[in-house]
C-alpha atoms as a PDB file:
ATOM      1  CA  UNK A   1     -54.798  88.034  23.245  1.00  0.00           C
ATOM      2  CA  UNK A   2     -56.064  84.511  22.316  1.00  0.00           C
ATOM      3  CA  UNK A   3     -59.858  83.416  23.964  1.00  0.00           C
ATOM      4  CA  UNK A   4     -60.053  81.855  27.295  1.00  0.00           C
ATOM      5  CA  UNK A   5     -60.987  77.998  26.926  1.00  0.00           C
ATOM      6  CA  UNK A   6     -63.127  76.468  28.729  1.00  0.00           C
ATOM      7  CA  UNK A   7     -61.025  73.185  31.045  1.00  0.00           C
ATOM      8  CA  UNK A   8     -63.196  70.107  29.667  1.00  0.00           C
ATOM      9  CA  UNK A   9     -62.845  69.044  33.085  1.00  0.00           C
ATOM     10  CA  UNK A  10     -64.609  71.524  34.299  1.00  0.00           C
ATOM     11  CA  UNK A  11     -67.664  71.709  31.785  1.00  0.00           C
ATOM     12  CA  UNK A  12     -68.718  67.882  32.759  1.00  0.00           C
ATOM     13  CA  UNK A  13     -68.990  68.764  36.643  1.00  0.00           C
ATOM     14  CA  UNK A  14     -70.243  72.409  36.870  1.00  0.00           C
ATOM     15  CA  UNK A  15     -73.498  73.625  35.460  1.00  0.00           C
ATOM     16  CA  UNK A  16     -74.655  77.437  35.209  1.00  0.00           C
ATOM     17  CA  UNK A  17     -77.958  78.464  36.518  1.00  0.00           C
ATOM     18  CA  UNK A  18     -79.691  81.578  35.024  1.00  0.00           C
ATOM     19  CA  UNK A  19     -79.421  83.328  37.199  1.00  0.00           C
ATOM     20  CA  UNK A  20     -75.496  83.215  37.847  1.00  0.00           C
ATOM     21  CA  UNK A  21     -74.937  80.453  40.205  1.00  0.00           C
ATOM     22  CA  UNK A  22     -72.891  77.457  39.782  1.00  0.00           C
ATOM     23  CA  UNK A  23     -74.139  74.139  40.666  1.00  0.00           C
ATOM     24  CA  UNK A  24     -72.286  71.099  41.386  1.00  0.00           C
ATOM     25  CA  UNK A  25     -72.658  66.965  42.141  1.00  0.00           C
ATOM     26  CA  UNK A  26     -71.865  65.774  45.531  1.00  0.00           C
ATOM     27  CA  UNK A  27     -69.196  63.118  45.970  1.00  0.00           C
ATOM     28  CA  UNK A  28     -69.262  59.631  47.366  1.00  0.00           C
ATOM     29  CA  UNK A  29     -71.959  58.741  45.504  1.00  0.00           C
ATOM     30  CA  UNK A  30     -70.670  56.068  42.578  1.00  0.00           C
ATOM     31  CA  UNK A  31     -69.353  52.773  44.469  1.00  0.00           C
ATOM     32  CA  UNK A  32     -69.566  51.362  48.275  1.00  0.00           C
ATOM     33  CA  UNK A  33     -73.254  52.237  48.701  1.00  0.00           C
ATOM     34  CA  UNK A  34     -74.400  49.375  50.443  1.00  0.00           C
ATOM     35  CA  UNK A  35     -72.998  50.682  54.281  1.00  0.00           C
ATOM     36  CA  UNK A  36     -74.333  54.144  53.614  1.00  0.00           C
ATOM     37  CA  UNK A  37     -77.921  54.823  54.430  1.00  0.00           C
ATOM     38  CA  UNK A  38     -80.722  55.268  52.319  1.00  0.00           C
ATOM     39  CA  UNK A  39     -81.323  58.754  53.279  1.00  0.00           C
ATOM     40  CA  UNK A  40     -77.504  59.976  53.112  1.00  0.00           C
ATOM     41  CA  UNK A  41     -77.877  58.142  49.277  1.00  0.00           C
ATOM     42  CA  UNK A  42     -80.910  60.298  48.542  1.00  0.00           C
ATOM     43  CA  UNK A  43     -79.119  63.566  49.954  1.00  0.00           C
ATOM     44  CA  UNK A  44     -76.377  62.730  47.797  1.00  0.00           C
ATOM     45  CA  UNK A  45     -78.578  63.030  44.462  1.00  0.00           C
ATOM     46  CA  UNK A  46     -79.495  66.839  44.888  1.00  0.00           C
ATOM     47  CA  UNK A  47     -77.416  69.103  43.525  1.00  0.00           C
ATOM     48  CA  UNK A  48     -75.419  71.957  45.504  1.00  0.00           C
ATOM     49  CA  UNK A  49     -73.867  75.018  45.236  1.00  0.00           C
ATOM     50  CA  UNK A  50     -70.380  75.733  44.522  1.00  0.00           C
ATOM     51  CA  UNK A  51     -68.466  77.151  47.779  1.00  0.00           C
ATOM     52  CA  UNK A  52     -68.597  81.206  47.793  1.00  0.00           C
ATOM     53  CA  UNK A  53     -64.400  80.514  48.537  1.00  0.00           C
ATOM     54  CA  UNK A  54     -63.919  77.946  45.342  1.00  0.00           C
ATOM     55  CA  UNK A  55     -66.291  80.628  43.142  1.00  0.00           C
ATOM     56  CA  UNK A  56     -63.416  82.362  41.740  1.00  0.00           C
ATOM     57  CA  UNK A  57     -61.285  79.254  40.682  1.00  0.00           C
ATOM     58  CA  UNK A  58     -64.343  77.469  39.077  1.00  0.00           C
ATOM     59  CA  UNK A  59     -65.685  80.708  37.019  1.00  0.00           C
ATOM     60  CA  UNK A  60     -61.743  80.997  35.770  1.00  0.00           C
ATOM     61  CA  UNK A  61     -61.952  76.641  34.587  1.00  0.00           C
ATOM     62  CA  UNK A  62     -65.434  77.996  32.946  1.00  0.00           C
ATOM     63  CA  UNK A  63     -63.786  80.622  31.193  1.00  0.00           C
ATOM     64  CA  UNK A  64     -67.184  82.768  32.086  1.00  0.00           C
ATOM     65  CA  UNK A  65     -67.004  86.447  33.631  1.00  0.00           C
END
């Protein structure tokens, strides 16, 4: 059976932590940032942590066990 590839998609948005997690971007962050506030901006920035229910579809895109 041939290797799993990673989805290129995938690799630009999700990043591995060591110890197993994946981390992801938050939305709404690139354009029409003038009528948000500065504080929902700034909570935007940090990172998060993939959904325990999405898990399972993101590890398959990553190819990673």
């Amino acid at each position: 059976m041939p290797k799993m590839k990673t989805n290129p998609g995938a690799k630009k948005r999700f990043t591995l932590t060591g110890t197993g997690k994946i981390r992801r971007k938050h939305a709404f962050k690139s354009h029409i940032l003038t009528k948000k506030s500065t504080k929902r901006k700034r909570n935007l920035t940090y990172f998060g942590e993939v959904n325990k229910a999405d898990l399972k579809n993101v590890k398959l895109l990553l190819a990673s066990k």
